[in-house]
Structures are given as C-alpha cells and as structure tokens.
Protein backbone atom coordinates (compact mmCIF):
# COMPACT_ATOMS: atom_id res chain seq x y z
CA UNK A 1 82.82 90.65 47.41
CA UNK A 2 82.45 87.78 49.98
CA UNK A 3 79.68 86.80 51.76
CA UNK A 4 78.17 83.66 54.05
CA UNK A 5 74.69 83.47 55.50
CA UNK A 6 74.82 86.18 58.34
CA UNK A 7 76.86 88.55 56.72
CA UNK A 8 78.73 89.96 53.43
CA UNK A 9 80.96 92.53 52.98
CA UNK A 10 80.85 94.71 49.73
CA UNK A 11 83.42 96.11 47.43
CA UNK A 12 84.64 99.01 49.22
CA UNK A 13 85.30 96.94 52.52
CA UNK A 14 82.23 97.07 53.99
CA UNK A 15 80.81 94.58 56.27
CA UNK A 16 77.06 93.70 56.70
CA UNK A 17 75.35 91.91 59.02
CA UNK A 18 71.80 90.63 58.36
CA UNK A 19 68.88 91.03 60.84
CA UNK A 20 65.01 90.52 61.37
CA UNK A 21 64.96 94.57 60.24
CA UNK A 22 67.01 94.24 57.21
CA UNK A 23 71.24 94.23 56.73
CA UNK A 24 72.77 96.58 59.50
CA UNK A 25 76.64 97.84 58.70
CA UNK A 26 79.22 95.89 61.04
CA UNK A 27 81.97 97.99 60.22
CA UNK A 28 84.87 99.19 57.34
CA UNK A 29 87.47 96.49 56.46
CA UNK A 30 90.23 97.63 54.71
CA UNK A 31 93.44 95.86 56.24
CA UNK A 32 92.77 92.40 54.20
CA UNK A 33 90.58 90.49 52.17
CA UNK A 34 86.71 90.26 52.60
CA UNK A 35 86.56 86.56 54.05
CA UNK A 36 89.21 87.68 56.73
CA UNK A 37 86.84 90.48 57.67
CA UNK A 38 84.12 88.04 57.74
CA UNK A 39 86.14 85.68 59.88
CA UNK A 40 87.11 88.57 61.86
CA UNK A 41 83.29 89.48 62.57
CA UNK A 42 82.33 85.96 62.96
CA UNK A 43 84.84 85.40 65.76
CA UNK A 44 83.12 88.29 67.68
CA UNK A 45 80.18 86.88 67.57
CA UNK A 46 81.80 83.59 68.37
CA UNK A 47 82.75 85.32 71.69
CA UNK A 48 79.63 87.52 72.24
CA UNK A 49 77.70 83.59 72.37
CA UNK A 50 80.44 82.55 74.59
CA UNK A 51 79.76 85.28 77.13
CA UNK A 52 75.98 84.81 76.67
CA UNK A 53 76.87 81.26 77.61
CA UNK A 54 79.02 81.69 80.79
CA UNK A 55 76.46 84.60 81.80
CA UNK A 56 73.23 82.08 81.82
CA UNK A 57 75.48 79.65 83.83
CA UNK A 58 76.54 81.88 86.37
CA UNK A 59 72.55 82.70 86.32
CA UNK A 60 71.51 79.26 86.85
CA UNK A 61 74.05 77.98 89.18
CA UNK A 62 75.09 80.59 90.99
CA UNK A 63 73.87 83.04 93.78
CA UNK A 64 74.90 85.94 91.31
CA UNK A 65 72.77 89.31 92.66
CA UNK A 66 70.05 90.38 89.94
CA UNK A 67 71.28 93.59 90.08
CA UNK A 68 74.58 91.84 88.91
CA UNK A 69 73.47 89.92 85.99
CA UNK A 70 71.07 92.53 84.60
CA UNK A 71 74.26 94.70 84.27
CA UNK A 72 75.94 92.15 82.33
CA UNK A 73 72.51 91.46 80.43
CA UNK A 74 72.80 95.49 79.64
CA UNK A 75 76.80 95.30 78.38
CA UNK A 76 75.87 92.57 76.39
CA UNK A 77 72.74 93.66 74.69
CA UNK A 78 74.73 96.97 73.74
CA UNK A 79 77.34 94.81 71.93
CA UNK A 80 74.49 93.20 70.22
CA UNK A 81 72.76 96.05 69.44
CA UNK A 82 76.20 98.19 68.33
CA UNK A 83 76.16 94.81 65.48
CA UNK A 84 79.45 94.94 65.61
CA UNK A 85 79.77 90.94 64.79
CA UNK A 86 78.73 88.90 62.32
CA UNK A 87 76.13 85.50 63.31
CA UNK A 88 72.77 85.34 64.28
CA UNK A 89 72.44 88.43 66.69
CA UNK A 90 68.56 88.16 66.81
CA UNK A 91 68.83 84.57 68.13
CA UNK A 92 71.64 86.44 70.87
CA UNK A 93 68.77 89.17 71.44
CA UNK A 94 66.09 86.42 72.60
CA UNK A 95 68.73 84.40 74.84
CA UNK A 96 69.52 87.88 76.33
CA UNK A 97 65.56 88.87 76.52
CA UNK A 98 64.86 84.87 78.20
CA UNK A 99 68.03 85.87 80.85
CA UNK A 100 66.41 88.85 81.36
CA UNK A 101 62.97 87.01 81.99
CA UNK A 102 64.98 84.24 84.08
CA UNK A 103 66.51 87.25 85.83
CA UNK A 104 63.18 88.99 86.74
CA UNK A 105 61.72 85.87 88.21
CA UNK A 106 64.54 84.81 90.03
CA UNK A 107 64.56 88.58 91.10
CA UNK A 108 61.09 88.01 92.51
CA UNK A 109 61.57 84.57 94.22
CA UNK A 110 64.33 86.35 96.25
CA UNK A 111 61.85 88.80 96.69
CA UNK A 112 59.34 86.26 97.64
CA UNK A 113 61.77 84.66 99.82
CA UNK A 114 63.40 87.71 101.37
CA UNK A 115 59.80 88.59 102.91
CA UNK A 116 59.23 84.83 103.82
CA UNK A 117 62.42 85.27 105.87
CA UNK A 118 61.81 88.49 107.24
CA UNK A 119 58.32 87.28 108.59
CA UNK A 120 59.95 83.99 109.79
CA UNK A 121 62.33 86.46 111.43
CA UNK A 122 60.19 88.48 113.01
CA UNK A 123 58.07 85.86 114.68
CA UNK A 124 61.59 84.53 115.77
CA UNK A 125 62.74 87.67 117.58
CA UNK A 126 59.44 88.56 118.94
CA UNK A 127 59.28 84.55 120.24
CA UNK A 128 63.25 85.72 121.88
CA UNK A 129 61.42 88.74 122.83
CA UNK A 130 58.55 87.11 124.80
CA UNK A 131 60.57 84.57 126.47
CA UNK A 132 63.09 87.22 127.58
CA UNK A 133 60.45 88.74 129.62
CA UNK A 134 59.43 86.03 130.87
CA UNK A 135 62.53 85.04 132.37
CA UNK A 136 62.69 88.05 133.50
CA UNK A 137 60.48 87.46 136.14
CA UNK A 138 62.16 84.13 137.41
CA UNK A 139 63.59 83.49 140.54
CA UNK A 140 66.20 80.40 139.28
CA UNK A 141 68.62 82.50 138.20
CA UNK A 142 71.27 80.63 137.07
CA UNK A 143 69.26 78.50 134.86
CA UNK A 144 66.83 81.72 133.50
CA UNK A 145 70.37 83.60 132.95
CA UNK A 146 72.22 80.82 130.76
CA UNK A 147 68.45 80.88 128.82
CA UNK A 148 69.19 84.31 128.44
CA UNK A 149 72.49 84.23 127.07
CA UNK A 150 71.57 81.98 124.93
CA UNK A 151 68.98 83.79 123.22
CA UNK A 152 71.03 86.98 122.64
CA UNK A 153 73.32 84.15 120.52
CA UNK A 154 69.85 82.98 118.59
CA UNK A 155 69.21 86.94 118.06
CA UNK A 156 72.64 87.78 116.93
CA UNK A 157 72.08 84.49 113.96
CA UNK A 158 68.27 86.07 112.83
CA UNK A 159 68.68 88.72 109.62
CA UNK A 160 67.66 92.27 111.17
CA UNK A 161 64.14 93.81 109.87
CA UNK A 162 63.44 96.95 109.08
CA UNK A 163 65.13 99.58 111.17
CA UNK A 164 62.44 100.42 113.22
CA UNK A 165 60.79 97.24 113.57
CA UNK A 166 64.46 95.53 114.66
CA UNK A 167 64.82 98.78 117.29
CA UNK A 168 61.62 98.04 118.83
CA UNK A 169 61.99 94.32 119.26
CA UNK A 170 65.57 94.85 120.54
CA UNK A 171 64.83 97.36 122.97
CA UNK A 172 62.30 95.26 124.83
CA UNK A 173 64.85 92.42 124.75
CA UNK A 174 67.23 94.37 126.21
CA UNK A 175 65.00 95.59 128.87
CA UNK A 176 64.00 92.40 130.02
CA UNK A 177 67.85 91.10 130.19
CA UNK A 178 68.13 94.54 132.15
CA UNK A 179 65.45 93.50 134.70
CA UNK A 180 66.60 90.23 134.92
CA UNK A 181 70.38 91.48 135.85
CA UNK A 182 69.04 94.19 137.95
CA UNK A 183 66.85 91.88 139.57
CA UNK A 184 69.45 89.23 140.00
CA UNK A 185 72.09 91.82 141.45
CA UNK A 186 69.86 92.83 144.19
CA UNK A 187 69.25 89.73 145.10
CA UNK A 188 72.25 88.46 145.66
CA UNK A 189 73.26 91.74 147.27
CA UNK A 190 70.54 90.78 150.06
CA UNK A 191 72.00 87.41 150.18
CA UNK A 192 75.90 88.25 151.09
CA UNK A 193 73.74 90.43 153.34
CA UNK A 194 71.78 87.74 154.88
CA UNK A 195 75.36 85.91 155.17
CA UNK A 196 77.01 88.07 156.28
CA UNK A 197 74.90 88.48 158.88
CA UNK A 198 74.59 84.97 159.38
CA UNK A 199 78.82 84.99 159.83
CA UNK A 200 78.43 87.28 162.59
CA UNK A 201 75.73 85.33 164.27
CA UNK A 202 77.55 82.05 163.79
CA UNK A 203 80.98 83.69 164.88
CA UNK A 204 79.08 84.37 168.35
CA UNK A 205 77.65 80.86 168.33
CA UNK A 206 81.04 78.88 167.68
CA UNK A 207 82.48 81.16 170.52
CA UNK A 208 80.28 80.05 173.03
CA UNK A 209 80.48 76.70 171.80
CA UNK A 210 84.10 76.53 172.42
CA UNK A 211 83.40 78.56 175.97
CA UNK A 212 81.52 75.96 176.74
CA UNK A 213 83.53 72.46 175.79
CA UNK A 214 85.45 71.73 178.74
CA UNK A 215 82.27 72.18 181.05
CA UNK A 216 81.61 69.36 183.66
CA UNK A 217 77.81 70.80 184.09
CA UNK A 218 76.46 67.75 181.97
CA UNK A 219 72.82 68.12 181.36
CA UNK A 220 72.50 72.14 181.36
CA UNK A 221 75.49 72.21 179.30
CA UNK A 222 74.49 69.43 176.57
CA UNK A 223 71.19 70.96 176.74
CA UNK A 224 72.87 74.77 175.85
CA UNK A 225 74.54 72.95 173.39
CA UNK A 226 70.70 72.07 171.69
CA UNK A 227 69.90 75.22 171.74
CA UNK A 228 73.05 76.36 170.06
CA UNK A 229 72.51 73.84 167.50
CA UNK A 230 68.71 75.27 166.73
CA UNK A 231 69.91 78.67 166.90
CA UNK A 232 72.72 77.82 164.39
CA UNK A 233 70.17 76.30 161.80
CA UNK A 234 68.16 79.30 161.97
CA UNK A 235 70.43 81.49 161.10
CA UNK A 236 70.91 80.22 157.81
CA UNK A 237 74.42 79.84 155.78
CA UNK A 238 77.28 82.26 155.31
CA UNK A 239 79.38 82.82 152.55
CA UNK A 240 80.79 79.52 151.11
CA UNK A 241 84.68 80.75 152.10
CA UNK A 242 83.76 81.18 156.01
CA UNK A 243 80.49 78.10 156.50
CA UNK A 244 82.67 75.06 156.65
CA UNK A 245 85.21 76.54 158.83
CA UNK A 246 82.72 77.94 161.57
CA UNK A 247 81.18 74.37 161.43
CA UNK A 248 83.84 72.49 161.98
CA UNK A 249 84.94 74.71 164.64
CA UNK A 250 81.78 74.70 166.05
CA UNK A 251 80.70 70.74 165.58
CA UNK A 252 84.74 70.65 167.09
CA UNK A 253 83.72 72.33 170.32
CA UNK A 254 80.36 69.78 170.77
CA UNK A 255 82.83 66.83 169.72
CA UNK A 256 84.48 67.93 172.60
CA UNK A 257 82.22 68.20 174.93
CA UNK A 258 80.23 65.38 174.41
CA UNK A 259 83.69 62.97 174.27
CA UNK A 260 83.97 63.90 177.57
CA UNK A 261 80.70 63.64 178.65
CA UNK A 262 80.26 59.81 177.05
CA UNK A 263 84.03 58.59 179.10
CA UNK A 264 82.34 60.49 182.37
CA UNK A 265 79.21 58.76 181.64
CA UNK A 266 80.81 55.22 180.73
CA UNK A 267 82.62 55.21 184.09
CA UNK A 268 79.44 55.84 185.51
CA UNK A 269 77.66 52.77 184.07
CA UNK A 270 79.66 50.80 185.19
CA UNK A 271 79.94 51.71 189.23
CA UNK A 272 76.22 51.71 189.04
CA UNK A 273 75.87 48.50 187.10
CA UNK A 274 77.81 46.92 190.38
CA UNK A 275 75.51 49.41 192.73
CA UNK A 276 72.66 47.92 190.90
CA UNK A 277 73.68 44.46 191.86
CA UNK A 278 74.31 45.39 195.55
CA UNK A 279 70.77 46.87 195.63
CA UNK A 280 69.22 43.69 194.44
CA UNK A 281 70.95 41.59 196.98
CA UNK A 282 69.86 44.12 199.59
CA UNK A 283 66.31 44.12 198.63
CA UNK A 284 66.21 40.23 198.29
CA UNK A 285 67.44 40.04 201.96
CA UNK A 286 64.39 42.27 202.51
CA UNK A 287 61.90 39.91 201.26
CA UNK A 288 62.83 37.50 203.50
CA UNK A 289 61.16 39.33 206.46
CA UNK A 290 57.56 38.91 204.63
CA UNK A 291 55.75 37.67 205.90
CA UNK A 292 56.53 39.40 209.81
CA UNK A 293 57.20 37.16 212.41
CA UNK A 294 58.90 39.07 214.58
CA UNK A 295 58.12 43.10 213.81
CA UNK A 296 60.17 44.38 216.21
CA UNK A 297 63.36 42.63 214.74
CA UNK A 298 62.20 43.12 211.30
CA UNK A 299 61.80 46.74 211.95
CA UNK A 300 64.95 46.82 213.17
CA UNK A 301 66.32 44.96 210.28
CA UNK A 302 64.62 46.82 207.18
CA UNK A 303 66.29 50.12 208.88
CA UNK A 304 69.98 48.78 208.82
CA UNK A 305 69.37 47.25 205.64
CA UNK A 306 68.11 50.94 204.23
CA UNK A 307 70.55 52.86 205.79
CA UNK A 308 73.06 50.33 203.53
CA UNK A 309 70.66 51.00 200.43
CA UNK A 310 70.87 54.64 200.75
CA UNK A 311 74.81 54.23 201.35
CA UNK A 312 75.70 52.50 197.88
CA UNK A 313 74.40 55.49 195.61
CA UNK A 314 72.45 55.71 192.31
CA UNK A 315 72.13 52.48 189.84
CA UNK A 316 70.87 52.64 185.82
CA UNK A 317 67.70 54.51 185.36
CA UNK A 318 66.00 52.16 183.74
CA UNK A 319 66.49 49.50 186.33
CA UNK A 320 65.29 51.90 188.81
CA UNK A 321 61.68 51.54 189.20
CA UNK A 322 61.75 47.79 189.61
CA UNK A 323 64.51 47.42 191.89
CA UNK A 324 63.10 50.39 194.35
CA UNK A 325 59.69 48.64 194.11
CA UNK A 326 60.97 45.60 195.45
CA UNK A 327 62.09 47.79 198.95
CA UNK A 328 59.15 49.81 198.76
CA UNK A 329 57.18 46.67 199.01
CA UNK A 330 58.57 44.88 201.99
CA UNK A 331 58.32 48.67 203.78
CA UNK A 332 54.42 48.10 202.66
CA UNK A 333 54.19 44.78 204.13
CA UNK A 334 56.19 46.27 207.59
CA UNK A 335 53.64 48.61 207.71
CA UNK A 336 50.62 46.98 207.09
CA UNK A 337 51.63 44.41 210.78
CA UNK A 338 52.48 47.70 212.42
CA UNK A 339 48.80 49.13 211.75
CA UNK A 340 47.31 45.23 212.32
CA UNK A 341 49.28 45.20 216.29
CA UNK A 342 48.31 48.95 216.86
CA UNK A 343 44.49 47.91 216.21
CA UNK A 344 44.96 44.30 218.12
CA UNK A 345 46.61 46.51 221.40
CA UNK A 346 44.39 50.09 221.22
CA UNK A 347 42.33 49.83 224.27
CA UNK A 348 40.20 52.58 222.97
CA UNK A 349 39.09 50.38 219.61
CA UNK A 350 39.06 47.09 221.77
CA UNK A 351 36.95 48.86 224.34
CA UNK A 352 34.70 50.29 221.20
CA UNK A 353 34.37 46.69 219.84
CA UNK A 354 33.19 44.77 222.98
CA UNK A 355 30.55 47.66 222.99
CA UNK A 356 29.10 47.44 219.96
CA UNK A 357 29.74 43.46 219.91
CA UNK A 358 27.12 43.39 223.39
CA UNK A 359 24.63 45.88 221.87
CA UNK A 360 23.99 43.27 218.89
CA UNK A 361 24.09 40.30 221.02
CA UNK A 362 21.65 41.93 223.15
CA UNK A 363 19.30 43.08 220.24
CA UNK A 364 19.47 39.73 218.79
CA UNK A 365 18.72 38.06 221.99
CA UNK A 366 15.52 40.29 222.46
CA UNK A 367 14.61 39.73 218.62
CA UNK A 368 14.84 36.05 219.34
CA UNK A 369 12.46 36.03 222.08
CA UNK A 370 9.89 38.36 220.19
CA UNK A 371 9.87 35.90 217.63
CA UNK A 372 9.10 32.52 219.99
CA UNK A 373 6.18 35.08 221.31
CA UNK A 374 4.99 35.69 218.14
CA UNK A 375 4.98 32.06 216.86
CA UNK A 376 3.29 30.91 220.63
CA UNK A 377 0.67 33.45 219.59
CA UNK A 378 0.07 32.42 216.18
CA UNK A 379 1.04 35.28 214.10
CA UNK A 380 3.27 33.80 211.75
CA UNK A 381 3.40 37.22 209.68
CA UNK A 382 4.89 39.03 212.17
CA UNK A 383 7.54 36.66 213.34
CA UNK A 384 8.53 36.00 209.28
CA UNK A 385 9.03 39.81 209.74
CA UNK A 386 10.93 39.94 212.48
CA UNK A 387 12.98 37.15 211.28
CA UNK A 388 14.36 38.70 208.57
CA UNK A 389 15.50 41.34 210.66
CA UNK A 390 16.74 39.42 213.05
CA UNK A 391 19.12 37.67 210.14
CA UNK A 392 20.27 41.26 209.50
CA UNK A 393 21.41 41.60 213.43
CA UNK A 394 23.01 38.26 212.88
CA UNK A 395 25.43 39.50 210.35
CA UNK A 396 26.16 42.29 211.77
CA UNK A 397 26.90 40.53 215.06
CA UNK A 398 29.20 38.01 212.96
CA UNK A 399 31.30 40.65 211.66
CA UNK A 400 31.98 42.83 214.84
CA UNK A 401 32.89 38.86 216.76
CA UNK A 402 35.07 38.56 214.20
CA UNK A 403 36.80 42.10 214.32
CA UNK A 404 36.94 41.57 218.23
CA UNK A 405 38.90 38.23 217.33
CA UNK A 406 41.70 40.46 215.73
CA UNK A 407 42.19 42.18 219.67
CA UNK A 408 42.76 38.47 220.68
CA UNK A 409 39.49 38.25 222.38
C-alpha cells in the first residue's frame, strides 16, 4: 500500500482521494505499482490547477463572455467533482466557487454597464434625432445637408436599443432627412426654373443689346442701354454654364457702344473747346460797346457780332452759362439806352411831364403865397401847416424837373 497526504491507494489497486466528506475512490490501478498510480493521479490534479489557473487569467485579463467562463467553470467543477485526481480538490472547489463569484459580478458590471450604454445611447440618437428635424426645416442647405450626413455616420457608430425603441428613433430620423431632401429638391427645382427663365429673359436682353451697339442715337440709346442694365439685374442669374457667357456678350455689346460714343464725344470736346474760345473773344468785343455811345452803331454791331456767335456752334456745357451771360449782358445794357432814348424822344411822355411839372409849380406857387398871408395875418399855426405841405409839393416838383431833364428839357 502507498499513500501521501491527499491520497492512498490500497492493496487491490485502489486509489483514494481524501476530502472535507471523507476518502472518495479515484479510480482502479492495476498496470503498476501504487506510487505510480499516485503519481499518475497527482499529475491530474497537477493539470486540473493548471487549467483553474489559465481560466482565472483569462477571467481577469480578458474580455472573455460570462456565459464563456461559467462553461469552463461547469467542465471543470465536473472533473473535480468526478475526483478523478489526487491533491487538494476542496481547495480547487473554492477557487472554482470564488471564479464563479468573480464571474457573477463581472456578469453584473457588464450588466450595469450595458444599461449605462444603452441609456447613453439613447439620449445620443434621440439628440441625432432632434437635430435632424431641426435641420430639416433650414433653408442653408448645403451646410444643414453635410450636418446631416454626418449624423447618419454618428448613428451608424451608437449600439442599437431595443428593437422597437431603435425603430422608432430611426424612423423619425429618417423622416426628417426625407423632408429635408424633399424639401431641398423642390427647391432647387424652382431655382433652374427661376433660371431658366432668367436665360430666356437675358437671351432677349443681350439681343437687343447687340441690336443696339452700332447706334449713333447717343443719349436715347445710352439711356436704353440703363434700362437694359436694370432690367438685367432684376431678372436674377441663370444657370452657372450660360450667366458668364450672356454677360460678356451683353457687357460686349455696351463696350461697344459706349467706345464709340466716348471717340464721338472726344472729337467733340475738342471743336467746342476752340468754339468756346471764339465765343469768349466774341463776347469780349461785346463789352466794349458798354457803356453806349453811339446806339445806333452799337446796335448794329452786337447784331453782326451775334449772327457770328450763333455761326460757331455749341461749346462745353459747363462753360455755358458764364460765357452766354457775358452776351446776354451787353444785349441788357443795349436795351436799357434803347428804352432811356425812346422815353427822352416820346412826345406823348414829354408832353405828360411838362404837364404835371406846371401843375406843381403852380400849386407850390399858390401855397407860397397862402403862407406870406398867413404869417402877415398872424396865424403862425396855419402857415406851420401849410408849410409842411408845401415841402411835400416841393418834392414832388423836384422829382418830375428832374424826370423832364431826361427829355433834354
């Protein structure tokens, strides 16, 4: 018989193990001596606390599913049970019972964890969700549709929920991207509408822009071509492929135009730059008739040197108004001596004059002598009174003498 202290094996071969609940039979050993039997047993066990060993590891360090490890717990614990080794199998029972323990919690922290996740989750895809219908209402749509995009990638990296919870959340996401699209397409479908109208619009504009470039009718034409200009920036753009031709076709046709229009114009400046300077000689040989000696000649004069004026033409706008008003004043002063001889030669208003002249004289004379009678006769008050009236008469009488002058008499 041969025996150590977690086993022995008896005469007739057989091997014992001993256990909290007493010896338990290993097994029948019959194909050598007793101490290879035990050494046979022992290296069973050997292995069984090997496996025990690796299995805690793998608990420990690895991700290894609890469903996993408690089936390896299970094949394990039979062996240990079955006693089919020989070592300290109630010290392999409690390892197996603490893996089990280590097992259940780490069972429940996933637990624990899964839910955290699956809340975090939730609030995540119903965050997506929200914001997806927002955007669903925007107008920018380039910007709001990138968003979009790239919250269908944030979805697809969340864990799914529970079937129906994950359905319900996913359909109103993928409403709101609907709306958004749907949105988006008809909107753009009125805009290559709106530009396509606006190509036909600007098609007509550019062609009557062209029509109209090698017109000669300055102003009316450069003023169409304003009004083709406001028309063309109301009518908003066309498609990218056809705007940038019609402009340049159309900003061609004003280029045009208004090349012409400047050379025409240039030219101009310059012949009435020099009819400018003929004007101004003409108007300073005017001004040396003021002031009238001779009306007649001066008459005479102003016309030849007017019909001259009106010969040379039209000189820069600008200079217009001062130039003119240097003729327009002479013609003034002609015509102020023309009115002064007509008055000095009408018989009529001479003749008018010399009445009115004698019918003050005459009241002044008689005003005099009522004041000498008043004075002879004492009454002071009354010749003070008719003094002052006489001084009126005076004044009068001063003033017509000195209109009657202007008859030369």
């Amino acid at each position: 018989m041969s025996s150590d202290p977690w086993g022995r094996v008896d005469e007739t071969g057989t091997v014992y193990v001993r256990t909290a609940d007493g010896e338990q039979v290993v097994g029948s050993w019959q194909a050598g001596s007793p101490d290879e039997a035990l050494a046979y047993f022992e290296r069973k066990y050997e292995g069984l606390v090997v496996e025990i060993g690796l299995l805690e590891k793998r608990v420990k360090t690895t991700d290894l599913s609890a469903k996993d490890a408690q089936t390896a717990i299970d094949h394990l614990r039979e062996q240990v049970v079955a006693h089919h080794a020989v070592g300290d199998l109630d010290a392999l029972r409690v390892r197996l019972d603490k893996l089990v323990e280590t097992v259940d919690a780490r069972r429940e922290e996933r637990k624990v964890q899964r839910a955290k996740q699956s809340d975090e989750a939730r609030h995540a895809k119903e965050a997506l969700v929200v914001e997806a219908e927002e955007l669903a209402q925007s107008d920018q749509w380039r910007s709001a549709g990138e968003r979009l995009r790239a919250l269908v990638d944030t979805w697809k990296g969340l864990p799914r929920l529970d079937r129906k919870s994950d359905d319900e959340l996913w359909h109103r996401f993928s409403h709101a991207r609907s709306a958004f699209s749907k949105r988006r397409k008809a909107h753009f479908a009125s805009l290559d509408a709106q530009r396509e109208e606006a190509r036909k619009t600007k098609e007509k504009l550019v062609a009557e822009a062209e029509s109209l470039s090698g017109s000669s009718d300055w102003g009316p034409t450069a003023a169409r071509y304003r009004e083709l200009m406001a028309d063309w920036k109301a009518a908003g753009r066309a498609q990218r492929e056809h705007e940038d031709d019609l402009w340049n076709r159309f900003r061609g046709a004003q280029d045009v135009f208004f090349a012409a229009r400047s050379s025409v114009f240039a030219e101009r400046d310059v012949e009435q730059t020099e009819n400018l300077k003929l004007k101004e000689e003409l108007a300073e040989e005017a001004e040396k008739l003021v002031p009238v000696q001779d009306l007649k000649a001066a008459r005479a004069t102003f016309r030849s040197l007017n019909e001259r004026w009106e010969a040379i033409g039209h000189v820069p706008r600008d200079a217009r108004p001062k130039v003119e008003g240097r003729m327009h004043a002479v013609e003034r002063a002609l015509q102020e001596s023309e009115e002064t001889e007509w008055r000095r030669t009408n018989p009529e208003a001479r003749a008018r004059a010399e009445g009115l002249t004698g019918q003050l004289q005459a009241a002044v004379d008689k005003l005099q002598g009522q004041i000498e009678a008043a004075r002879s006769a004492g009454n002071t008050s009354k010749a003070d009174k008719l003094q002052k009236e006489l001084d009126g008469r005076q004044a009068l009488l001063d003033q017509a003498l000195k209109g009657l002058q202007e008859f030369g008499g």
